[in-house]
Protein backbone atom coordinates (compact mmCIF):
# COMPACT_ATOMS: atom_id res chain seq x y z
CA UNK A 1 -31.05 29.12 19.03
CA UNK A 2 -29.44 31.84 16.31
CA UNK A 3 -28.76 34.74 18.50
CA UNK A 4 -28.79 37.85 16.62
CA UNK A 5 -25.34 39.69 16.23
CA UNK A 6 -24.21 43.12 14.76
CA UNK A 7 -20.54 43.86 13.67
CA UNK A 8 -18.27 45.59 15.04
CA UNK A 9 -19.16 48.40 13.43
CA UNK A 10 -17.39 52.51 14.45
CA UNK A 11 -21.24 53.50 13.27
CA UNK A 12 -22.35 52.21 16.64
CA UNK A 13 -20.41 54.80 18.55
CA UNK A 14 -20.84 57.35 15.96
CA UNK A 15 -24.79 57.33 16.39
CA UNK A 16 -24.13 57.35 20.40
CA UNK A 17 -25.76 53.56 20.37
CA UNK A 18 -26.14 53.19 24.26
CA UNK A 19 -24.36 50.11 24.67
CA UNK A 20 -24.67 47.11 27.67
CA UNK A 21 -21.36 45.96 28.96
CA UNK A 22 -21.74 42.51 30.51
CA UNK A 23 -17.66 42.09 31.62
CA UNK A 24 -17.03 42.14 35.24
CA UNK A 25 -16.51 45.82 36.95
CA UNK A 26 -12.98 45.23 36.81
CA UNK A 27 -12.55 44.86 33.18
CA UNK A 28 -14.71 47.63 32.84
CA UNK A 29 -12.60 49.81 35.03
CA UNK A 30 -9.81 48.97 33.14
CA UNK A 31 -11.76 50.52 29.74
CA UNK A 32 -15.10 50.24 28.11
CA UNK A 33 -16.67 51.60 25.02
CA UNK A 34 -17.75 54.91 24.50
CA UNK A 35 -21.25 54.75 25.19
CA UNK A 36 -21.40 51.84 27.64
CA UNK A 37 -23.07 50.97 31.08
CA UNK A 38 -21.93 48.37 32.90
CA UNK A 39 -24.59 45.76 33.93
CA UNK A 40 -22.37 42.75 34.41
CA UNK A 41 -23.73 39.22 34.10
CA UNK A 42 -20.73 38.23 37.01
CA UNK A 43 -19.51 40.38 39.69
CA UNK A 44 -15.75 40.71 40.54
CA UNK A 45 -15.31 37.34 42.78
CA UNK A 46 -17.88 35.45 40.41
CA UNK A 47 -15.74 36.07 37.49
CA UNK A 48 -12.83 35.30 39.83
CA UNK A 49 -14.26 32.09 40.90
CA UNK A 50 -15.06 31.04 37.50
CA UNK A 51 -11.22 31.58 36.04
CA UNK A 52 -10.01 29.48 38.36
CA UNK A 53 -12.77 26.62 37.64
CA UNK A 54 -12.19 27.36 33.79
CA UNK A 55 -8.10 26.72 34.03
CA UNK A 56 -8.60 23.38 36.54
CA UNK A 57 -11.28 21.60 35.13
CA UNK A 58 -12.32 23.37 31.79
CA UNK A 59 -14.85 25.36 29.99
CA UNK A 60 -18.00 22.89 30.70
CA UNK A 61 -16.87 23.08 34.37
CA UNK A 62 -16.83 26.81 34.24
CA UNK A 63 -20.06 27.14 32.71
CA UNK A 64 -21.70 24.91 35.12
CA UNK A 65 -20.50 27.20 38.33
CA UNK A 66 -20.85 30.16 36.33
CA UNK A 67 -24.65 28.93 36.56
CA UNK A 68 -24.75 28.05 40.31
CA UNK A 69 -23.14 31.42 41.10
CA UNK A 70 -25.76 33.25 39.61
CA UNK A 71 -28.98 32.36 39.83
CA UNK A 72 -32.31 32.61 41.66
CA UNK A 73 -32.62 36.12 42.78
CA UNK A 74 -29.53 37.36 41.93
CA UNK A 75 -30.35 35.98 38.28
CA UNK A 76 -33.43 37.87 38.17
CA UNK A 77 -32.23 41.74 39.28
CA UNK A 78 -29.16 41.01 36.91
CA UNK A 79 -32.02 40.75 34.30
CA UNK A 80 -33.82 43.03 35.62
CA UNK A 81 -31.27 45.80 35.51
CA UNK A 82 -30.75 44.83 31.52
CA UNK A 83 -34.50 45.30 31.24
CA UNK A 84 -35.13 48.55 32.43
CA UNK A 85 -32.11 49.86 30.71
CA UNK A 86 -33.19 48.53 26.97
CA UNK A 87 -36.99 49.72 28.25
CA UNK A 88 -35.07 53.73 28.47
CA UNK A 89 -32.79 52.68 25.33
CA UNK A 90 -34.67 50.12 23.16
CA UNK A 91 -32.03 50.16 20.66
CA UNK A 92 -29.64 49.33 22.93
CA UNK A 93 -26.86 46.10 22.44
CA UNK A 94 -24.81 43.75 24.69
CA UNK A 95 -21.03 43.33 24.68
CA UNK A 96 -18.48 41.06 26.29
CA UNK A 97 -15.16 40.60 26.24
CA UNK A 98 -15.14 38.57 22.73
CA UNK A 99 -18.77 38.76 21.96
CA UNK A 100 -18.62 35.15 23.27
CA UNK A 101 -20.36 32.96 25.84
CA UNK A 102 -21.18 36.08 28.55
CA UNK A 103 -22.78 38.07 25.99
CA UNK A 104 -24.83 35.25 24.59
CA UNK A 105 -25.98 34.43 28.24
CA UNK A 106 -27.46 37.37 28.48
CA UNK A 107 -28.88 37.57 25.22
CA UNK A 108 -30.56 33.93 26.11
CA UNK A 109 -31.47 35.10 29.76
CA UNK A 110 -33.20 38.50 28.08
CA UNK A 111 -35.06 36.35 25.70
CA UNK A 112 -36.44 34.30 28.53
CA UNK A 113 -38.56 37.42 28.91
CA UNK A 114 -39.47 38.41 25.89
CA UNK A 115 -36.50 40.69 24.89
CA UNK A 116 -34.58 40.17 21.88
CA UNK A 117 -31.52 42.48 21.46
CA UNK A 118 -28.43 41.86 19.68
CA UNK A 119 -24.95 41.45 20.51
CA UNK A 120 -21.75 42.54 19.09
CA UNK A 121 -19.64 40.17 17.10
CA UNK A 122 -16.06 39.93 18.23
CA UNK A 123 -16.96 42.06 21.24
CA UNK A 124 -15.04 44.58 22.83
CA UNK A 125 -11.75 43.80 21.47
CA UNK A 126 -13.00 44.05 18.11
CA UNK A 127 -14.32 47.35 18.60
CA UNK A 128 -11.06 48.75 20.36
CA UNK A 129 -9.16 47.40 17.34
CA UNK A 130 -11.92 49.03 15.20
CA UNK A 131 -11.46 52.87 17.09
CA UNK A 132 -7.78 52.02 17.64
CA UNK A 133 -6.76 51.24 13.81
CA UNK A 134 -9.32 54.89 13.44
CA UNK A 135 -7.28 56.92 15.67
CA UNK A 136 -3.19 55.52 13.65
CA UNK A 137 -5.49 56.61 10.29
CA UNK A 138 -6.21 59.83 11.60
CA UNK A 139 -2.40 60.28 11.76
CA UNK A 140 -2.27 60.95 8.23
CA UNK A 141 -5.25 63.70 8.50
CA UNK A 142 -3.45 67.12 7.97
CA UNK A 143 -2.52 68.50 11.25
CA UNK A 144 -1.66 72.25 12.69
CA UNK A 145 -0.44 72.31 16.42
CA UNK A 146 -1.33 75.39 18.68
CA UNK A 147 1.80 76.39 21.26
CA UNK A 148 2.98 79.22 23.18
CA UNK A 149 3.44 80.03 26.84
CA UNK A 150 1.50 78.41 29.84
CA UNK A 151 -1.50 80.74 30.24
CA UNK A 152 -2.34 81.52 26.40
CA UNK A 153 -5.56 79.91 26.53
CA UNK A 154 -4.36 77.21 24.05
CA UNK A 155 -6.70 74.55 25.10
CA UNK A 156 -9.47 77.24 24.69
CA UNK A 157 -8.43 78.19 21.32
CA UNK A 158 -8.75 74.38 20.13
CA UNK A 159 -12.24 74.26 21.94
CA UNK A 160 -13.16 77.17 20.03
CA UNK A 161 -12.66 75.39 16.72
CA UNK A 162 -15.24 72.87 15.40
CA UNK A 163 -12.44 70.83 13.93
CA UNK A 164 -10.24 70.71 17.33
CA UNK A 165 -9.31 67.70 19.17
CA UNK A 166 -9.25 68.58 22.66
CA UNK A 167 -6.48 65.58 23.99
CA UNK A 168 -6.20 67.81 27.89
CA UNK A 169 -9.88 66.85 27.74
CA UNK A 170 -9.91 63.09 26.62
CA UNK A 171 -7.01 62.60 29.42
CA UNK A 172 -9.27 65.21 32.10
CA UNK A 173 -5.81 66.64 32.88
CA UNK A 174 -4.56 70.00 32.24
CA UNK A 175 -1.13 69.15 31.26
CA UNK A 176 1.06 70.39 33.36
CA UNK A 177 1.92 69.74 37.59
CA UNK A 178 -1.20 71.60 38.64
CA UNK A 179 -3.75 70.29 35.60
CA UNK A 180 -4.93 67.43 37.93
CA UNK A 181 -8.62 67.21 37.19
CA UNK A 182 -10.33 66.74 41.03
CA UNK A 183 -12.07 62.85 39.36
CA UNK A 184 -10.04 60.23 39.30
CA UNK A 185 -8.39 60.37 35.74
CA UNK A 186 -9.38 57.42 32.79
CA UNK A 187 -7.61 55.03 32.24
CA UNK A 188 -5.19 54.88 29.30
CA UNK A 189 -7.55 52.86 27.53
CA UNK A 190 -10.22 54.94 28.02
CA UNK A 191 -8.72 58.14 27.13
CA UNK A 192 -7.45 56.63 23.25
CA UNK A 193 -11.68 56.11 23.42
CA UNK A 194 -12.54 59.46 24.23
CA UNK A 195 -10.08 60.51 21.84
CA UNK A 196 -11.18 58.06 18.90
CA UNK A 197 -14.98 58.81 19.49
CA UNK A 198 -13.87 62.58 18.94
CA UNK A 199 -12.03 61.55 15.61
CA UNK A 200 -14.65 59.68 14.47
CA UNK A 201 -16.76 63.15 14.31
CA UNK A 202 -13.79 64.70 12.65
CA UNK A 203 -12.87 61.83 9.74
CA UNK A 204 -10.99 63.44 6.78
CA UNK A 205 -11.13 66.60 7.99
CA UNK A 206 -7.85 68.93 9.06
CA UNK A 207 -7.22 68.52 12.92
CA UNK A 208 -6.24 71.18 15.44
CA UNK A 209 -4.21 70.12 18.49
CA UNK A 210 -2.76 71.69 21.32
CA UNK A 211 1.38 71.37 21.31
CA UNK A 212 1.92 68.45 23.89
CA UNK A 213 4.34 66.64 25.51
CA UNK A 214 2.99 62.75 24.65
CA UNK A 215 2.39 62.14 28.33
CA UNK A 216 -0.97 64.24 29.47
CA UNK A 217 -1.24 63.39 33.37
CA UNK A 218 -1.30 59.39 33.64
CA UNK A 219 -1.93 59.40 29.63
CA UNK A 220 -0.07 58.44 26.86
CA UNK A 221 -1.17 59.78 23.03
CA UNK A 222 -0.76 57.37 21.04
CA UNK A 223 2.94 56.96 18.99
CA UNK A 224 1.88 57.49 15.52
CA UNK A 225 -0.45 60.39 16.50
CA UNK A 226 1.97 61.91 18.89
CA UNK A 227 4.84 61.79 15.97
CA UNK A 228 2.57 63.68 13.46
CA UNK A 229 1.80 66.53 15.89
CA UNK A 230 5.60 66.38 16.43
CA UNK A 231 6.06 67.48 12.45
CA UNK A 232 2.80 69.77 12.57
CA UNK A 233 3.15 73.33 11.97
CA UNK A 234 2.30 75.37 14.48
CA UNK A 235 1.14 78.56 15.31
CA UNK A 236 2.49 79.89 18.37
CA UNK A 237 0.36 82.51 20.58
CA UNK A 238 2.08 85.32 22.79
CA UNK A 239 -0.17 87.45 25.30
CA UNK A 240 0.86 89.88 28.35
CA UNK A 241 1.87 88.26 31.25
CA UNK A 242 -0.81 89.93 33.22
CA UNK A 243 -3.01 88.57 30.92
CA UNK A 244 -1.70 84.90 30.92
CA UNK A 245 -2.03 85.72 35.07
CA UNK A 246 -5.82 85.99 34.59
CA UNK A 247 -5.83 82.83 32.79
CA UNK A 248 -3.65 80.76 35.16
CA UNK A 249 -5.97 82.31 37.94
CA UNK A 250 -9.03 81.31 35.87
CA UNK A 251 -7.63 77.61 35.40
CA UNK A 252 -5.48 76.60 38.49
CA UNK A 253 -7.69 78.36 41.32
CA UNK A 254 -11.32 79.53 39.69
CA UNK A 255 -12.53 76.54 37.90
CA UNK A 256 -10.73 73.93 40.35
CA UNK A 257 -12.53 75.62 43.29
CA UNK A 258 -16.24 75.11 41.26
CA UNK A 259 -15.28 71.93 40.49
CA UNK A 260 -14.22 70.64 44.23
CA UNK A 261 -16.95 73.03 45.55
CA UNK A 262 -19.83 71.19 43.51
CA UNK A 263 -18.63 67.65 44.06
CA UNK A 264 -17.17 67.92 47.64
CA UNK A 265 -19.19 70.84 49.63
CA UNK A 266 -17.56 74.29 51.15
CA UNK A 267 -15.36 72.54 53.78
CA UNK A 268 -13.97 69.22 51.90
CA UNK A 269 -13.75 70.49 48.75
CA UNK A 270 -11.40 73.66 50.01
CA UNK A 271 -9.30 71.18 52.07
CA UNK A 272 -9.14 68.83 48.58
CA UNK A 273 -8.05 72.40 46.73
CA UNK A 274 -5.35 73.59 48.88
CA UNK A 275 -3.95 70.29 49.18
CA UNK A 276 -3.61 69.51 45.69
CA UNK A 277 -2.17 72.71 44.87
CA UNK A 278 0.48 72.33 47.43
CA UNK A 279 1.38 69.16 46.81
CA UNK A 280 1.84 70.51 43.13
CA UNK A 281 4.14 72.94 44.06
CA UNK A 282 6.19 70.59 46.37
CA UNK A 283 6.53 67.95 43.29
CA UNK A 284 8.88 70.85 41.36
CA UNK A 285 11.02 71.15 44.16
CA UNK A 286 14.08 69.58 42.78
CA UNK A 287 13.72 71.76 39.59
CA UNK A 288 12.61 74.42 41.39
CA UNK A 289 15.42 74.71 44.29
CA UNK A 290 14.61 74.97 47.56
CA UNK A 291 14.76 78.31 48.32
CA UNK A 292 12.80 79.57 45.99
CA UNK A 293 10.08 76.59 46.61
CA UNK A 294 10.20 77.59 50.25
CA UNK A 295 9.44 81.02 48.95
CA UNK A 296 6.96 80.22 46.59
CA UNK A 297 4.77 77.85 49.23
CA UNK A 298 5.07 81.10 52.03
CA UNK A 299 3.46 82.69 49.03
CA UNK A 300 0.48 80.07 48.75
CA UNK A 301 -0.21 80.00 52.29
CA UNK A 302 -1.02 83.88 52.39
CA UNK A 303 -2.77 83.77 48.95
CA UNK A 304 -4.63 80.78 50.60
CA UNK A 305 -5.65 83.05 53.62
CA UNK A 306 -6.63 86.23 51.57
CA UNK A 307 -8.63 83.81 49.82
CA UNK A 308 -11.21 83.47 52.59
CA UNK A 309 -11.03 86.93 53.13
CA UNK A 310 -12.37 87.06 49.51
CA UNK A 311 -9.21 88.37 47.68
CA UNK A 312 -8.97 85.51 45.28
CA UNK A 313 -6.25 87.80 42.91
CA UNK A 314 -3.72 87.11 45.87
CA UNK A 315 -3.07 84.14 44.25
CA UNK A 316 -0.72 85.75 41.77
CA UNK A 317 1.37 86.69 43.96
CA UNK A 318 3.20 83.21 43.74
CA UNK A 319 1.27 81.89 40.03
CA UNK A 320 3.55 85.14 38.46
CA UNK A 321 6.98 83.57 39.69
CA UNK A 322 5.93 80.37 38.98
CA UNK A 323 5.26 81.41 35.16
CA UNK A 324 8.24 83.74 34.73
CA UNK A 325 11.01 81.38 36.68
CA UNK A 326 9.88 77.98 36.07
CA UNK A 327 7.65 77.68 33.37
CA UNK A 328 8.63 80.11 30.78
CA UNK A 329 12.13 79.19 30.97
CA UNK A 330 11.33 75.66 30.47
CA UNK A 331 8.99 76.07 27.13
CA UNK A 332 11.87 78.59 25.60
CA UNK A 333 14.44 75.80 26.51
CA UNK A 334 11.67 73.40 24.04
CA UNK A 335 12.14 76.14 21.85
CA UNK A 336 15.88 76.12 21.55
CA UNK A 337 16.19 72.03 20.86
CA UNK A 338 14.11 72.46 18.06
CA UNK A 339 14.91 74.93 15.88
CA UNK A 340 13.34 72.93 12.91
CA UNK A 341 9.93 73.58 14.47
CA UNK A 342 7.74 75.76 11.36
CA UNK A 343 5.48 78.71 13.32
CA UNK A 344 3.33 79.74 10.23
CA UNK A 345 1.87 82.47 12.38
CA UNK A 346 2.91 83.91 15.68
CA UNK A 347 0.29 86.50 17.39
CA UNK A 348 -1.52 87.46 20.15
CA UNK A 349 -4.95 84.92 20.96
CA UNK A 350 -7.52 86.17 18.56
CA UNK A 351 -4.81 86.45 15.56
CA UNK A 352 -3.72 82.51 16.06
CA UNK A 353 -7.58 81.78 16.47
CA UNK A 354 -8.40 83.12 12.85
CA UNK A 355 -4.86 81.64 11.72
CA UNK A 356 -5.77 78.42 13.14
CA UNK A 357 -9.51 79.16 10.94
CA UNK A 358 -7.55 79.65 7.54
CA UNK A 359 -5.12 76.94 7.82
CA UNK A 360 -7.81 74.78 8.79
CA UNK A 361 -10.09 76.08 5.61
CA UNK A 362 -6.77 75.60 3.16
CA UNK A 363 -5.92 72.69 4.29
CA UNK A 364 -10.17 71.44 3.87
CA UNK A 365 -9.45 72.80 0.14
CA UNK A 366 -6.24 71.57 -0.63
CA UNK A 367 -7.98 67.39 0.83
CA UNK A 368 -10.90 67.83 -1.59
CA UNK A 369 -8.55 68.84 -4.30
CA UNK A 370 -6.29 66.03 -3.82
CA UNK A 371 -9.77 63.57 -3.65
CA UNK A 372 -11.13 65.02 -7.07
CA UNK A 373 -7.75 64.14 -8.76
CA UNK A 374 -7.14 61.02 -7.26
């Protein structure tokens, strides 16, 4: 039976293709494509069960428990999940690993009930080389780098421009010891897929990044990528420090309390809060010192308690040493080692937002220029 297949095509995540991911959980945990659910055809200890058959006695071995594992009534809700899915997303198309003998199963096994739908040639890994070979091209897009001081809104500055690549958002981390999103972060894999599926909106246009180290949280930007923000120009915002207070405030306390509040309830979620934060703080203690970290976590503890009370902007009281004794020290230091670093504008937010809007406008000019010569 000819099984129909589609290639491994970036168009597929482009167009937001919903996509059926056959692998075992694991594999999917470990990264899937943008776009996919996870129906597998084998569960965890199925898959296990049928490695170990496939290395003894080989791959007609393997198929044959792969088919006593799962059939019957476990056969029929796998199929059953695939159905309803394609029945909400009739466009819809299976992946496995390689494109290979899971996918097909399930192409066969849909079939059986009247379903055709095809599957992707080469897979998975063909489609992470495909994103992966899109996001070392998109290296050589021209790039301009937003810095400055923790609390100048950078990240919302890049948000703010339709040509930004939010990377703080691909890795759901905020960058720094306290930017743990409350979710378990992706995995590496899945944050260079968040971050290709955001390129692939932006191909050939000039990118806007926010200054990073190349580690965000538990993620790693990619070498080529990280080395051309590296050479960017930047543009380098400077607000008050009561301003960049608000911000911090906003950020570290504000938005982390919605979040844990909406996915934990009152009392877990402000348990989940408070001990995140402190264990933040007690993870600088070495560069910290520990005086001052004693004094800085006597600091949280009463901010904590006129927090209840309702006095949320008690919290400053230990976020305004942390900025002026830890944090701003350390980014000037940055500054210092690289004195070859180009700032083609340095202003307060708005003033690096409408920089960041002409460079980006040049730079569109300047690419079509180059095209019509070429």
């Amino acid at each position: 039976m000819n099984l129909p297949l589609v290639e491994p095509d970036l168009a597929l995540l482009r167009e937001g293709r919903v996509l059926i991911d056959v692998r075992a959980p694991v594999e999917f945990a470990q990264g899937a494509l943008p776009g996919a659910v996870n129906l597998p055809l084998m569960d965890d200890e199925e898959r296990h069960r049928v490695g170990i058959c496939y290395k003894a006695r080989g791959h007609q071995a393997a198929i044959e428990l792969g088919q006593t594992l799962v059939r019957g009534g476990i056969k029929s809700a796998r199929v059953a999940a695939w159905q309803r899915l394609i029945e909400a997303h009739p466009d819809a198309i299976v992946y496995c690993f390689r494109g290979g003998l899971r996918s097909e199963v399930a192409q066969q096994w849909l079939m059986e009930v009247g379903i055709e739908r095809p599957r992707i040639r080469g897979g998975w890994k063909a489609m992470r080389q495909a994103l992966c070979e899109h996001v070392e091209a998109s290296a050589e897009q021209p790039l301009l780098s937003v810095s400055g001081l923790t609390g100048c809104a950078k990240t919302a500055l890049v948000r703010r421009l339709p040509n930004g690549l939010d990377l703080e958002g691909c890795a759901r981390h905020k960058g720094s010891a306290f930017g743990r999103h409350p979710l378990p972060a992706p995995s590496q894999i899945d944050f260079e897929h968040a971050m290709g599926l955001r390129l692939l909106t932006l191909t050939g246009q000039p990118l806007v990044v926010e200054d990073e180290s190349r580690h965000i949280g538990a993620a790693n930007i990619p070498l080529s990528f990280w080395r051309s923000m590296e050479q960017a120009p930047r543009v380098r915002v400077e607000m008050p420090l009561d301003w960049r207070l608000a911000q911090i405030r906003q950020d570290y306390i504000d938005d982390l309390w919605t979040i844990y509040r909406s996915h934990f309830g009152d009392w877990l979620g402000w348990t989940l809060m408070r001990k995140q934060l402190a264990t933040a703080l007690s993870r600088l203690a070495k560069r910290l010192g520990h005086s001052r970290l004693v004094r800085l976590q006597r600091l949280q503890v009463i901010a904590f308690r006129e927090h209840e009370r309702g006095n949320r902007q008690a919290h400053e009281a230990w976020l305004a040493p942390l900025l002026t004794e830890y944090y701003d020290p350390l980014y000037r230091h940055q500054l210092e080692k690289h004195p070859e670093r180009v700032f083609l504008h340095v202003g307060d937010w708005e003033s690096c937002l409408e920089a960041a809007r002409d460079w980006s406008a040049n730079a569109a000019r300047e690419a079509s220029a180059e095209r019509l010569m070429a």
